[in-house]
ModelCIF file with pLDDT and N, C-alpha, C, O atoms, coordinates in Angstrom:
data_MODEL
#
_entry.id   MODEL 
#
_entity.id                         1 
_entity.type                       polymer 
_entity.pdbx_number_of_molecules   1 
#
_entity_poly.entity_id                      1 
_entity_poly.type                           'polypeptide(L)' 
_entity_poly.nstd_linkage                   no 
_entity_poly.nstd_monomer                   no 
_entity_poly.pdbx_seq_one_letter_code       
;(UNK)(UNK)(UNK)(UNK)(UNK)(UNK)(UNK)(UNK)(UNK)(UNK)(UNK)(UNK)(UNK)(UNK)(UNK)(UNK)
(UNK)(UNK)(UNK)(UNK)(UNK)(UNK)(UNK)(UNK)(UNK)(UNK)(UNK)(UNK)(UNK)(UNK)(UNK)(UNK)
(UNK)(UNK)(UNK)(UNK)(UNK)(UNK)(UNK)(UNK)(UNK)(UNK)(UNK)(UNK)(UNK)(UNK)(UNK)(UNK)
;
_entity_poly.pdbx_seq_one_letter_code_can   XXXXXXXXXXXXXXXXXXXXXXXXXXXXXXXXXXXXXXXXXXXXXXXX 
_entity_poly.pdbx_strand_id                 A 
#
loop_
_entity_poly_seq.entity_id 
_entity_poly_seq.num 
_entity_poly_seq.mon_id 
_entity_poly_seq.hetero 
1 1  UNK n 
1 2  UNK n 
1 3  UNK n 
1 4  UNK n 
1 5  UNK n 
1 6  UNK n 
1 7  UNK n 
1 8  UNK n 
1 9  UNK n 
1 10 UNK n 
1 11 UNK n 
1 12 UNK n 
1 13 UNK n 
1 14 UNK n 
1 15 UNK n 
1 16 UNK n 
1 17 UNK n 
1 18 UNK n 
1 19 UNK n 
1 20 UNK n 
1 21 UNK n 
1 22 UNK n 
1 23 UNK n 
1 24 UNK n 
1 25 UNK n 
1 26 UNK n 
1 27 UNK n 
1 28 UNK n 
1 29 UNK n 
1 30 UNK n 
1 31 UNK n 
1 32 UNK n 
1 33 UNK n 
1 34 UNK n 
1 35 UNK n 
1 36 UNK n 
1 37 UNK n 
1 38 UNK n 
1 39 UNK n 
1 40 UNK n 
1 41 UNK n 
1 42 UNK n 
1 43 UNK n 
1 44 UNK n 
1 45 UNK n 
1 46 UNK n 
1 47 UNK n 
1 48 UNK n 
#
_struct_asym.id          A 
_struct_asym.entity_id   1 
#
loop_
_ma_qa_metric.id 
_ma_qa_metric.mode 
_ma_qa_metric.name 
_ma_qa_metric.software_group_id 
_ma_qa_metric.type 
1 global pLDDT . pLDDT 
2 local  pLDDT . pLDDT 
#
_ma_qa_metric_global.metric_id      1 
_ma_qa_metric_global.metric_value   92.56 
_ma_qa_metric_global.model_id       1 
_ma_qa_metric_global.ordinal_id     1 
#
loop_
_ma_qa_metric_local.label_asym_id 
_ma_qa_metric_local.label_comp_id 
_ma_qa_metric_local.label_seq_id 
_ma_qa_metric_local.metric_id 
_ma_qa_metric_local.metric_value 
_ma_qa_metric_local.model_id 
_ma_qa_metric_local.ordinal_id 
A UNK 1  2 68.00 1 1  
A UNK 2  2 73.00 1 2  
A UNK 3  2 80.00 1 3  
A UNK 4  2 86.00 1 4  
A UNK 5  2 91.00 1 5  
A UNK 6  2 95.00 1 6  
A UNK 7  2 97.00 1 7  
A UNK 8  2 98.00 1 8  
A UNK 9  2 98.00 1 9  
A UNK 10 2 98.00 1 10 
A UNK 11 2 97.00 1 11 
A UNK 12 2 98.00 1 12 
A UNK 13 2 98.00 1 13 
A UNK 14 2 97.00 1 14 
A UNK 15 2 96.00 1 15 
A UNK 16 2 94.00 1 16 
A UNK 17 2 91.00 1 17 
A UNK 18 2 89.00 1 18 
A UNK 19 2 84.00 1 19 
A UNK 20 2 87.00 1 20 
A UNK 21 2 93.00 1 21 
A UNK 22 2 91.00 1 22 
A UNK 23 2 88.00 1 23 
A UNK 24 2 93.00 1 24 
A UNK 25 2 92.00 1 25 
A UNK 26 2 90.00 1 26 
A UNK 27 2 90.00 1 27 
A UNK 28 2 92.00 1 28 
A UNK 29 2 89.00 1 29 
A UNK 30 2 86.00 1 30 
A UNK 31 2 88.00 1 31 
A UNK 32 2 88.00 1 32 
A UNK 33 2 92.00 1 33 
A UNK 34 2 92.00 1 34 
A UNK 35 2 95.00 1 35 
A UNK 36 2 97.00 1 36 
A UNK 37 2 97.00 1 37 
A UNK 38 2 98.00 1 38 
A UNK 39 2 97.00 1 39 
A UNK 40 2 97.00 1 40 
A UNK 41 2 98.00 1 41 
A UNK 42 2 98.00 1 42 
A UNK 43 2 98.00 1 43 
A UNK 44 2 98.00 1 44 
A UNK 45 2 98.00 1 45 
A UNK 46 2 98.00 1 46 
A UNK 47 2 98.00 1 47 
A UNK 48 2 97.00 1 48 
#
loop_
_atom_site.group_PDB 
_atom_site.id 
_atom_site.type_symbol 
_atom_site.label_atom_id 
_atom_site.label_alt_id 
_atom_site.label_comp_id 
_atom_site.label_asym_id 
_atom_site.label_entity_id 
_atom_site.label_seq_id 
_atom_site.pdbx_PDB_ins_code 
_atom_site.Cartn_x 
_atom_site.Cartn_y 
_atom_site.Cartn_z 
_atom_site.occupancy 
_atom_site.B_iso_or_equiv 
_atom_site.pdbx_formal_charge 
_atom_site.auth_seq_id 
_atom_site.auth_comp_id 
_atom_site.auth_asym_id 
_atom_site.auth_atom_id 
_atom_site.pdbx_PDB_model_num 
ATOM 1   N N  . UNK A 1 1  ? -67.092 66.808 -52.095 1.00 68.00 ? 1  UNK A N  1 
ATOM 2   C CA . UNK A 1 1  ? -67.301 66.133 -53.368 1.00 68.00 ? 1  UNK A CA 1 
ATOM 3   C C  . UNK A 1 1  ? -66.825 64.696 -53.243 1.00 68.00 ? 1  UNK A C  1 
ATOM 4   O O  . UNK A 1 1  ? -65.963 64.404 -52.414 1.00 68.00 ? 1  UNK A O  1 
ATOM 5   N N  . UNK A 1 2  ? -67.353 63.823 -54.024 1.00 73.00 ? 2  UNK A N  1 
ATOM 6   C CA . UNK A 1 2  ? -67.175 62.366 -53.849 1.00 73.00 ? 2  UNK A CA 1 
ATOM 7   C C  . UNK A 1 2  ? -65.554 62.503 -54.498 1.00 73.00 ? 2  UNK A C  1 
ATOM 8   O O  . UNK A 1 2  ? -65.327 63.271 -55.433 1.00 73.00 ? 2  UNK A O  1 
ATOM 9   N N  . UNK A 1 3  ? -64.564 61.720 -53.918 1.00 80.00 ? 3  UNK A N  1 
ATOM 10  C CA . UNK A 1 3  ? -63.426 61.687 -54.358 1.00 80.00 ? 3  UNK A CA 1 
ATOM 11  C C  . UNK A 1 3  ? -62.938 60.355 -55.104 1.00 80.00 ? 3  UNK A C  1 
ATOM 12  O O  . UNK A 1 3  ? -63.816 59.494 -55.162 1.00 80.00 ? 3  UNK A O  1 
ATOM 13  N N  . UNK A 1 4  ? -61.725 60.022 -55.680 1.00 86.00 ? 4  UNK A N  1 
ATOM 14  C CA . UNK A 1 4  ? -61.312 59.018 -56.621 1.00 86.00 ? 4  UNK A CA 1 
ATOM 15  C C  . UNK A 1 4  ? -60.373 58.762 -55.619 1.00 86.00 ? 4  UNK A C  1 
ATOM 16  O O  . UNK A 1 4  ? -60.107 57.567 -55.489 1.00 86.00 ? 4  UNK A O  1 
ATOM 17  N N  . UNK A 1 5  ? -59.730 59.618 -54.794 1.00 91.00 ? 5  UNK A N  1 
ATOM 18  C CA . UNK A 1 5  ? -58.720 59.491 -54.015 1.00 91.00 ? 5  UNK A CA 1 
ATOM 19  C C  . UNK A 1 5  ? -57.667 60.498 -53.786 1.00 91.00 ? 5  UNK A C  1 
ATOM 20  O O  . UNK A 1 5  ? -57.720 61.172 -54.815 1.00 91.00 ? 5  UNK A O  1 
ATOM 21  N N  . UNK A 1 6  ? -56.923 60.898 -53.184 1.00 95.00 ? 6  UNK A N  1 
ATOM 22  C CA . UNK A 1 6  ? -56.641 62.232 -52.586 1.00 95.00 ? 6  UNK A CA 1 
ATOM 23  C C  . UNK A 1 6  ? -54.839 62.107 -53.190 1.00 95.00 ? 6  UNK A C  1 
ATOM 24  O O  . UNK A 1 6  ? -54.274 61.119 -52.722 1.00 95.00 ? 6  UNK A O  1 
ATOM 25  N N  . UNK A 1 7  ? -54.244 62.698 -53.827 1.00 97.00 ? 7  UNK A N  1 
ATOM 26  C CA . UNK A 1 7  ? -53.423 63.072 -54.216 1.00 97.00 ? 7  UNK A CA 1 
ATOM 27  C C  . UNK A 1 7  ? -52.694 64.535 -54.388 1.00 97.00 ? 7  UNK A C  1 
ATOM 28  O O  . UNK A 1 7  ? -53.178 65.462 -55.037 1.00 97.00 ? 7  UNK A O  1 
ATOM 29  N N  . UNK A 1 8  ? -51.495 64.571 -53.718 1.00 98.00 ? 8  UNK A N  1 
ATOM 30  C CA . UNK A 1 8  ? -50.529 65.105 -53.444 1.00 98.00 ? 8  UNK A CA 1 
ATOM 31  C C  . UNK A 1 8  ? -49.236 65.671 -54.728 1.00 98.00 ? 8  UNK A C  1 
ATOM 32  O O  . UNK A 1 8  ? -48.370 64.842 -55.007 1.00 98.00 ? 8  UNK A O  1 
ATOM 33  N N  . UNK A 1 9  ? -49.189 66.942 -55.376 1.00 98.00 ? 9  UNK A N  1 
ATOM 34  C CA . UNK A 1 9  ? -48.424 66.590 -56.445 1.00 98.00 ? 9  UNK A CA 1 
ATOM 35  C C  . UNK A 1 9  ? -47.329 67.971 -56.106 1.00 98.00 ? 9  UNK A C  1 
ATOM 36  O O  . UNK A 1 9  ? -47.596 68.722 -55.168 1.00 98.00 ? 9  UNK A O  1 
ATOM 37  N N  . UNK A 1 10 ? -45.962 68.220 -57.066 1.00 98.00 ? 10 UNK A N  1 
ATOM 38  C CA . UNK A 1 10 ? -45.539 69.063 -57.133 1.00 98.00 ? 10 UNK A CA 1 
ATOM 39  C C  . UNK A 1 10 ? -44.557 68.979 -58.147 1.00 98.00 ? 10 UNK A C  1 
ATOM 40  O O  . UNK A 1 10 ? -44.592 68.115 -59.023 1.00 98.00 ? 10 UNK A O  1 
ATOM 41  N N  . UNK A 1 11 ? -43.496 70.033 -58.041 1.00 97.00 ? 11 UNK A N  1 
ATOM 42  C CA . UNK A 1 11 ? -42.260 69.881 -58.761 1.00 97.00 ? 11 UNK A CA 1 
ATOM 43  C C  . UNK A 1 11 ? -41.243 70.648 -57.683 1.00 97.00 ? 11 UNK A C  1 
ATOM 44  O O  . UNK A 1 11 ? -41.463 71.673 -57.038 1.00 97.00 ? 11 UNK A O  1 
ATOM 45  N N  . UNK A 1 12 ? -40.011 69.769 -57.709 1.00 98.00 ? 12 UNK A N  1 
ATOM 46  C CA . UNK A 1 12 ? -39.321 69.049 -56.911 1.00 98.00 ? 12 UNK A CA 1 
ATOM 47  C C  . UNK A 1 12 ? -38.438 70.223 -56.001 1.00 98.00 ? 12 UNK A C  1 
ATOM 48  O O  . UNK A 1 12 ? -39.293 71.100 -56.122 1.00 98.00 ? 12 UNK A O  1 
ATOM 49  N N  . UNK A 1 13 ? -37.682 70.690 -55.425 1.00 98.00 ? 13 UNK A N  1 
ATOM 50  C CA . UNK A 1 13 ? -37.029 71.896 -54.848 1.00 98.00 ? 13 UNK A CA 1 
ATOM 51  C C  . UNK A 1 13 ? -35.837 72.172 -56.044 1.00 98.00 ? 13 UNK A C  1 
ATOM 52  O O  . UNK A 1 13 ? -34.961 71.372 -56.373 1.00 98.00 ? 13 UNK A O  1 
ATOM 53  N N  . UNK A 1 14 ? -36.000 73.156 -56.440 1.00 97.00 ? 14 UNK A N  1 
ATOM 54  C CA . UNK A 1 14 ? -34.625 73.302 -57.493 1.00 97.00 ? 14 UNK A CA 1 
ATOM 55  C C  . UNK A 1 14 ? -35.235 73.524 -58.372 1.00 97.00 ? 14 UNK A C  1 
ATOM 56  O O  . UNK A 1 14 ? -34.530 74.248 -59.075 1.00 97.00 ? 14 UNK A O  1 
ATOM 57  N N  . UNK A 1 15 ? -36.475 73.315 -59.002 1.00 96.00 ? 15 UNK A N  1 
ATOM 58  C CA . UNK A 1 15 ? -36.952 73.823 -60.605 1.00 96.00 ? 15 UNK A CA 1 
ATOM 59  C C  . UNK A 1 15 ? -38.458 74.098 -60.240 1.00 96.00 ? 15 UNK A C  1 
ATOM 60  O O  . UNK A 1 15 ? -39.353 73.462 -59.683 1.00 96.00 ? 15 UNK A O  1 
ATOM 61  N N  . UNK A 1 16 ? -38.327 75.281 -60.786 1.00 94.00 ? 16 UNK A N  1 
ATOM 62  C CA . UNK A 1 16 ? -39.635 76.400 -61.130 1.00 94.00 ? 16 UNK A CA 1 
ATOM 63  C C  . UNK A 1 16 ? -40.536 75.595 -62.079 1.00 94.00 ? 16 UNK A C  1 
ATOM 64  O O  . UNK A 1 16 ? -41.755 75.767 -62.050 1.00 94.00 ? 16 UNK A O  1 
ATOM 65  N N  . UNK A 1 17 ? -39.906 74.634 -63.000 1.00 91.00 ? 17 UNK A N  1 
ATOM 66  C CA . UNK A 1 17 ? -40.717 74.072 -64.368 1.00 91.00 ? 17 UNK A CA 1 
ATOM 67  C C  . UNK A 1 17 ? -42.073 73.554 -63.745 1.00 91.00 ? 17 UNK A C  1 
ATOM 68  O O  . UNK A 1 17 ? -42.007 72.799 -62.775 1.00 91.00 ? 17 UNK A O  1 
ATOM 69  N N  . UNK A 1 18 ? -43.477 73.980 -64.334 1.00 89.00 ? 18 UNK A N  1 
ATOM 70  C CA . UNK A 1 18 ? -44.792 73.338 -63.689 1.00 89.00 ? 18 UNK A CA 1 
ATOM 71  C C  . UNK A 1 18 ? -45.624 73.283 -64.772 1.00 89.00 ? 18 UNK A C  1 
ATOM 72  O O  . UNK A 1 18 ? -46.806 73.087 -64.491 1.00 89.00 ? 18 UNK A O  1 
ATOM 73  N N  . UNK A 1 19 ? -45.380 73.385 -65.794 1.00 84.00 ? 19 UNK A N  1 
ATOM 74  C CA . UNK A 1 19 ? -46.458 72.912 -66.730 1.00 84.00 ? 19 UNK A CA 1 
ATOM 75  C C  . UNK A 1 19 ? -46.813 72.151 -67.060 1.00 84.00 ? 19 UNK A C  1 
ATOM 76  O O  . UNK A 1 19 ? -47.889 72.200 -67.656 1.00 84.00 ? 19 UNK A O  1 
ATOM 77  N N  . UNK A 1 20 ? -46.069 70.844 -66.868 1.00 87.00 ? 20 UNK A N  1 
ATOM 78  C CA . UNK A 1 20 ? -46.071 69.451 -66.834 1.00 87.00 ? 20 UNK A CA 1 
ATOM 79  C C  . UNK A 1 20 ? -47.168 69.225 -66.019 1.00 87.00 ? 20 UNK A C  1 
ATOM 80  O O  . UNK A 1 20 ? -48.271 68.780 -66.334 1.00 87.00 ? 20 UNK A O  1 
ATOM 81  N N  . UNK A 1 21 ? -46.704 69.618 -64.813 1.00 93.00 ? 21 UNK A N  1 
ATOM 82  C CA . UNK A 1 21 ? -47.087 69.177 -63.546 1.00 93.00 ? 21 UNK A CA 1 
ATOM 83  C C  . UNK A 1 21 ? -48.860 69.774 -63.235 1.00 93.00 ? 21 UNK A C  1 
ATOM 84  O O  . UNK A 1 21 ? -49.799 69.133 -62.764 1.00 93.00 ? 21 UNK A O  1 
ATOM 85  N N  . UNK A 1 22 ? -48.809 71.407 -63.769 1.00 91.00 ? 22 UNK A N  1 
ATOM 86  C CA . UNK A 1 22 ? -50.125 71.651 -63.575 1.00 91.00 ? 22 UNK A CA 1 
ATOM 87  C C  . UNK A 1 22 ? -51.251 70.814 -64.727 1.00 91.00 ? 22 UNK A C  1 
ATOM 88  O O  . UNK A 1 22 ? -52.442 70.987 -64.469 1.00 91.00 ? 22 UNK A O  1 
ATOM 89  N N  . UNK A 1 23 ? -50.919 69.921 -65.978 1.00 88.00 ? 23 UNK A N  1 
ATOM 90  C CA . UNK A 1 23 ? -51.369 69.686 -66.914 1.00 88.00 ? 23 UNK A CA 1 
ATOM 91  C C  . UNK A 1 23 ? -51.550 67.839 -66.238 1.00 88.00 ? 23 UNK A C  1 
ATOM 92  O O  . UNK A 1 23 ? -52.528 67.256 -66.705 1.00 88.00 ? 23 UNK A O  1 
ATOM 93  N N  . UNK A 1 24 ? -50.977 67.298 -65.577 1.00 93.00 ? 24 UNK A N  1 
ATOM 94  C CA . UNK A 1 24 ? -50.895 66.552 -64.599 1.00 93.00 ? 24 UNK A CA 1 
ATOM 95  C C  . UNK A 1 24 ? -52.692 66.768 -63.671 1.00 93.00 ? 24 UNK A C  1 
ATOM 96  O O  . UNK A 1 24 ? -53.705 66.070 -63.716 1.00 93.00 ? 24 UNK A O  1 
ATOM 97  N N  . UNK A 1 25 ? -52.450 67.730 -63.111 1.00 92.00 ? 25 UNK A N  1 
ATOM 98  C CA . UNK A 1 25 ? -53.238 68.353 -61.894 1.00 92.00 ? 25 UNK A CA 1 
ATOM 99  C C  . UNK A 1 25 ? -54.303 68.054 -62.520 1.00 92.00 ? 25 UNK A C  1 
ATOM 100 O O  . UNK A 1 25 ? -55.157 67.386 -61.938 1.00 92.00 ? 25 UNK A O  1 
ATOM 101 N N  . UNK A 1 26 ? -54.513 68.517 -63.960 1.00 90.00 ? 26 UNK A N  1 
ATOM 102 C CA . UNK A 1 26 ? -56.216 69.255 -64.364 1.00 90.00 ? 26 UNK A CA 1 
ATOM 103 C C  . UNK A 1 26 ? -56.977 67.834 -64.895 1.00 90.00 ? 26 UNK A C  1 
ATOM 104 O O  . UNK A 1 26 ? -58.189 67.620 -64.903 1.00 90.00 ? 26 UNK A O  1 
ATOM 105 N N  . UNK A 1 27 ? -55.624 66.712 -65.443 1.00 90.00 ? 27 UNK A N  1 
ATOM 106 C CA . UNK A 1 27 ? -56.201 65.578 -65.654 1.00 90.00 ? 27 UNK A CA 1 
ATOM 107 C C  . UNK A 1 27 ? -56.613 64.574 -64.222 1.00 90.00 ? 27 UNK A C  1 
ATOM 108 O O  . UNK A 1 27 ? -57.398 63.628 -64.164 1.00 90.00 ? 27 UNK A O  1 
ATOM 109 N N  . UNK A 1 28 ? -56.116 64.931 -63.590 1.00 92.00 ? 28 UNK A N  1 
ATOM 110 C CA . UNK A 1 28 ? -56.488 64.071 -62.508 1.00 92.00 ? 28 UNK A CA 1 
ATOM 111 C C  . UNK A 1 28 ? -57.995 64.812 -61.738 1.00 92.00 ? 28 UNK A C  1 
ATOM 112 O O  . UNK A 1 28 ? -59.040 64.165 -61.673 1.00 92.00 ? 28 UNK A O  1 
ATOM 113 N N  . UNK A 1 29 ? -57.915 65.734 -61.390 1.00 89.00 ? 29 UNK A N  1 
ATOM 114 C CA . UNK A 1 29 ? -59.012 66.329 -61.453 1.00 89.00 ? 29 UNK A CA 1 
ATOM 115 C C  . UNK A 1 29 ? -60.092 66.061 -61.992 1.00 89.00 ? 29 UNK A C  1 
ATOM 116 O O  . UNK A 1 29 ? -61.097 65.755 -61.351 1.00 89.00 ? 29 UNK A O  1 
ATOM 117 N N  . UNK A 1 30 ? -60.049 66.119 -62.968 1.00 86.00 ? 30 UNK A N  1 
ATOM 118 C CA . UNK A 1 30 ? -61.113 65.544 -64.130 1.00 86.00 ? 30 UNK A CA 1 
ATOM 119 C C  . UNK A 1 30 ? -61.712 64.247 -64.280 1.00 86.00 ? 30 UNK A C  1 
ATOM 120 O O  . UNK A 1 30 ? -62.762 63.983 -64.867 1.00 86.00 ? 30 UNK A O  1 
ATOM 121 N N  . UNK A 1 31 ? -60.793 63.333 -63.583 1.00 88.00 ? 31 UNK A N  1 
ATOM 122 C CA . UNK A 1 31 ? -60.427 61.828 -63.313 1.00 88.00 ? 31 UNK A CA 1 
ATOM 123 C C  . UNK A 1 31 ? -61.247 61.468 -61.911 1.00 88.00 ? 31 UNK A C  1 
ATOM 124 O O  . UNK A 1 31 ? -61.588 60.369 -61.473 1.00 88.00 ? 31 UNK A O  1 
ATOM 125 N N  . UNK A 1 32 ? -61.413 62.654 -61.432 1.00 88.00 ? 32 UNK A N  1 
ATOM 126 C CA . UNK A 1 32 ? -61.887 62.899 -60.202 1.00 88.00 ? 32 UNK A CA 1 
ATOM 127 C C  . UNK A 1 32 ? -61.194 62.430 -58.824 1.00 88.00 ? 32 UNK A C  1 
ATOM 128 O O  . UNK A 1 32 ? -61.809 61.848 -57.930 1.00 88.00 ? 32 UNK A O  1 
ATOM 129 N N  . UNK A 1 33 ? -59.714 62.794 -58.774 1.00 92.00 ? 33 UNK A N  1 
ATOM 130 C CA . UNK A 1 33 ? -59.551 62.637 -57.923 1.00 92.00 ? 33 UNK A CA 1 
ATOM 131 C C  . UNK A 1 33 ? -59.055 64.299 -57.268 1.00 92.00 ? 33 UNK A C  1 
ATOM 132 O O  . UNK A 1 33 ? -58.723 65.244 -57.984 1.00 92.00 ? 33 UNK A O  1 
ATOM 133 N N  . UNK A 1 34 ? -59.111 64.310 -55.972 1.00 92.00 ? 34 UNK A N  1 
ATOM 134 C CA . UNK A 1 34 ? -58.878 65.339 -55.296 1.00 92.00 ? 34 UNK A CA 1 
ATOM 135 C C  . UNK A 1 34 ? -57.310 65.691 -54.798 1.00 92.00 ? 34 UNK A C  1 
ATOM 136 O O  . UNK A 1 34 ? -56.714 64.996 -53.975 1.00 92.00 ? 34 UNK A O  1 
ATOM 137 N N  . UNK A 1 35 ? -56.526 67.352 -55.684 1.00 95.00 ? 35 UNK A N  1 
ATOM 138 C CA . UNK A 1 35 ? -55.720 67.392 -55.932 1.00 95.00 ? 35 UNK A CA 1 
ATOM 139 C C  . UNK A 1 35 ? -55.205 68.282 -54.895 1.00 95.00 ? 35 UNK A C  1 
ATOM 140 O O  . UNK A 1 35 ? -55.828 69.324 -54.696 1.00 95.00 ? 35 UNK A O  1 
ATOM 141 N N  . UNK A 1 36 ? -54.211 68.042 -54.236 1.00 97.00 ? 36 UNK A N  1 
ATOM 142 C CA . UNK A 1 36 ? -53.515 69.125 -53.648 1.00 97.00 ? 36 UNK A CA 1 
ATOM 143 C C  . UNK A 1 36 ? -51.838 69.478 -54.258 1.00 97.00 ? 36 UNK A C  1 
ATOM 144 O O  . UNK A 1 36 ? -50.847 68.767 -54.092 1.00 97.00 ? 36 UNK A O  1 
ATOM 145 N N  . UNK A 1 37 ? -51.899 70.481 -54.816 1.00 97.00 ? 37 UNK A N  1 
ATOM 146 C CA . UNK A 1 37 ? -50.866 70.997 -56.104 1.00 97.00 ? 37 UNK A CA 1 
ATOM 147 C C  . UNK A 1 37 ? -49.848 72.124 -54.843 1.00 97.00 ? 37 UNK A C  1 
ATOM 148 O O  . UNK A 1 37 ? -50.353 73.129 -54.343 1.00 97.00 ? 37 UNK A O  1 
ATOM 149 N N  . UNK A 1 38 ? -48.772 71.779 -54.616 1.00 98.00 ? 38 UNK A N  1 
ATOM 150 C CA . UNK A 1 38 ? -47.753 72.212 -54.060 1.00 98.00 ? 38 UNK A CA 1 
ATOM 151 C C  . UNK A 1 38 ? -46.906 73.222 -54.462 1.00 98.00 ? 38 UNK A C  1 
ATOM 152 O O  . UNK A 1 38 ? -45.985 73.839 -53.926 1.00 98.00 ? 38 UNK A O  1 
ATOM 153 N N  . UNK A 1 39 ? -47.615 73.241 -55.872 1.00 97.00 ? 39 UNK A N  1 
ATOM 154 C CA . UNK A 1 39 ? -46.643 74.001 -56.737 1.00 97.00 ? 39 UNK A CA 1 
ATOM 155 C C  . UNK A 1 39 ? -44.944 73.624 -57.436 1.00 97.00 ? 39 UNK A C  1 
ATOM 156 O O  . UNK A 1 39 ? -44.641 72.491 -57.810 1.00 97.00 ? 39 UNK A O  1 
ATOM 157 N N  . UNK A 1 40 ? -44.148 74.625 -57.489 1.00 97.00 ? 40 UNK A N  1 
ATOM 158 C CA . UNK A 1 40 ? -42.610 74.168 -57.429 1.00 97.00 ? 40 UNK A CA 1 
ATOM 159 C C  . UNK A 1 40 ? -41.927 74.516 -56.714 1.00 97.00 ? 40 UNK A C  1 
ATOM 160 O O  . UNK A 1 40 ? -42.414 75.128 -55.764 1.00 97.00 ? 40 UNK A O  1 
ATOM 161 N N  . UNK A 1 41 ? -40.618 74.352 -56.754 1.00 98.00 ? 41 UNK A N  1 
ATOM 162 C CA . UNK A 1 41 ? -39.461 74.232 -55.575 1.00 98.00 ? 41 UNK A CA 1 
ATOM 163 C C  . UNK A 1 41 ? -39.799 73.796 -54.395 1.00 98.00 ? 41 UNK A C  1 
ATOM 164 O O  . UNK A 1 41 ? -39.604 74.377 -53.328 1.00 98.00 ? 41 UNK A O  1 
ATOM 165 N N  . UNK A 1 42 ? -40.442 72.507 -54.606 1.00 98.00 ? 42 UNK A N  1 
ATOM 166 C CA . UNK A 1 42 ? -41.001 71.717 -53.322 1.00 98.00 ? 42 UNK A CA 1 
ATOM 167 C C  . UNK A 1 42 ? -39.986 71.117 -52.232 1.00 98.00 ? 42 UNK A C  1 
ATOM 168 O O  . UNK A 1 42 ? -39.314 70.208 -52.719 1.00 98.00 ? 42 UNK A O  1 
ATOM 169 N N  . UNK A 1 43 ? -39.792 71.299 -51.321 1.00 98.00 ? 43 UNK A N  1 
ATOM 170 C CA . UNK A 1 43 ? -38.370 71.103 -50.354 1.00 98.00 ? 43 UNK A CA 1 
ATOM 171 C C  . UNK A 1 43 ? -39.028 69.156 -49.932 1.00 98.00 ? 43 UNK A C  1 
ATOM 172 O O  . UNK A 1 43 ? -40.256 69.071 -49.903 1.00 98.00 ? 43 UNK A O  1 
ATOM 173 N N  . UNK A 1 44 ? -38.638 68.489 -49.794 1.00 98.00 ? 44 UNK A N  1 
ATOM 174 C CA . UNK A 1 44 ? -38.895 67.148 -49.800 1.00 98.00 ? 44 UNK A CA 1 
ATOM 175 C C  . UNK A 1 44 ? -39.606 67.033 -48.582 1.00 98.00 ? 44 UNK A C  1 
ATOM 176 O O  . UNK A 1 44 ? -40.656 66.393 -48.522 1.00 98.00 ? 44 UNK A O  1 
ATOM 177 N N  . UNK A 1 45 ? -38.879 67.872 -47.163 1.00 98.00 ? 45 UNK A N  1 
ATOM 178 C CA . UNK A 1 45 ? -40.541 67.765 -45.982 1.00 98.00 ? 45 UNK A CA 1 
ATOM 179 C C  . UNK A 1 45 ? -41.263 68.019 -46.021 1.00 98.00 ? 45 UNK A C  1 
ATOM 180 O O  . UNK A 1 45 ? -42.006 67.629 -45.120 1.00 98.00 ? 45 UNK A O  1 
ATOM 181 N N  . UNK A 1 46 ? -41.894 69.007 -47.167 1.00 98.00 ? 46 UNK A N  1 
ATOM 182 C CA . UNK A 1 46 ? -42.919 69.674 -47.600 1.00 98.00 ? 46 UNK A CA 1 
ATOM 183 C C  . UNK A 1 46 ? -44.431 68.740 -48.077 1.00 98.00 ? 46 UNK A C  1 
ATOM 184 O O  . UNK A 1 46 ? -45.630 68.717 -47.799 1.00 98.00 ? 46 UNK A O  1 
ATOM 185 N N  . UNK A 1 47 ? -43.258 67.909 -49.131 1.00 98.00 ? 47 UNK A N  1 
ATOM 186 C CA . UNK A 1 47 ? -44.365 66.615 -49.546 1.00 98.00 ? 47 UNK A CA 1 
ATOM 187 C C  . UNK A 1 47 ? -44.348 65.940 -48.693 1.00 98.00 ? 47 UNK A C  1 
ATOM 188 O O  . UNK A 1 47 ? -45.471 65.729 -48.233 1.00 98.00 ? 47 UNK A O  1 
ATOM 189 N N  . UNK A 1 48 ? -43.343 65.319 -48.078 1.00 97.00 ? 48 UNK A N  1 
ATOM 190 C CA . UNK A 1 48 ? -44.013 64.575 -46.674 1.00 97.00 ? 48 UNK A CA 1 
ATOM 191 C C  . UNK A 1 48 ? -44.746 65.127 -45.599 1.00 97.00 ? 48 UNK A C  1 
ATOM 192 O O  . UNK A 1 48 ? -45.137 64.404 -44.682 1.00 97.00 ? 48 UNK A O  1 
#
């Protein structure tokens, strides 16, 4: 799919909280950019 640009998201190592974050996801999406959602308790090498 044609992309907006490729983005990387999560919530951080230590908190489960993602509703923010998935509500985040669905707008960018929509925005058209291409989302890769990490989920939560993201350990910081993870996103890098």
């Amino acid at each position: 799919m044609p992309s907006a640009g490729k983005v990387v998201i999560g919530t951080v190592q230590g908190d489960l909280h993602d509703i923010g974050k998935n509500l985040v996801g669905i707008m960018l999406k929509g925005a058209g950019f291409e989302v890769i959602d990490l989920g939560n308790n993201v350990p910081p090498e993870k996103f890098v």
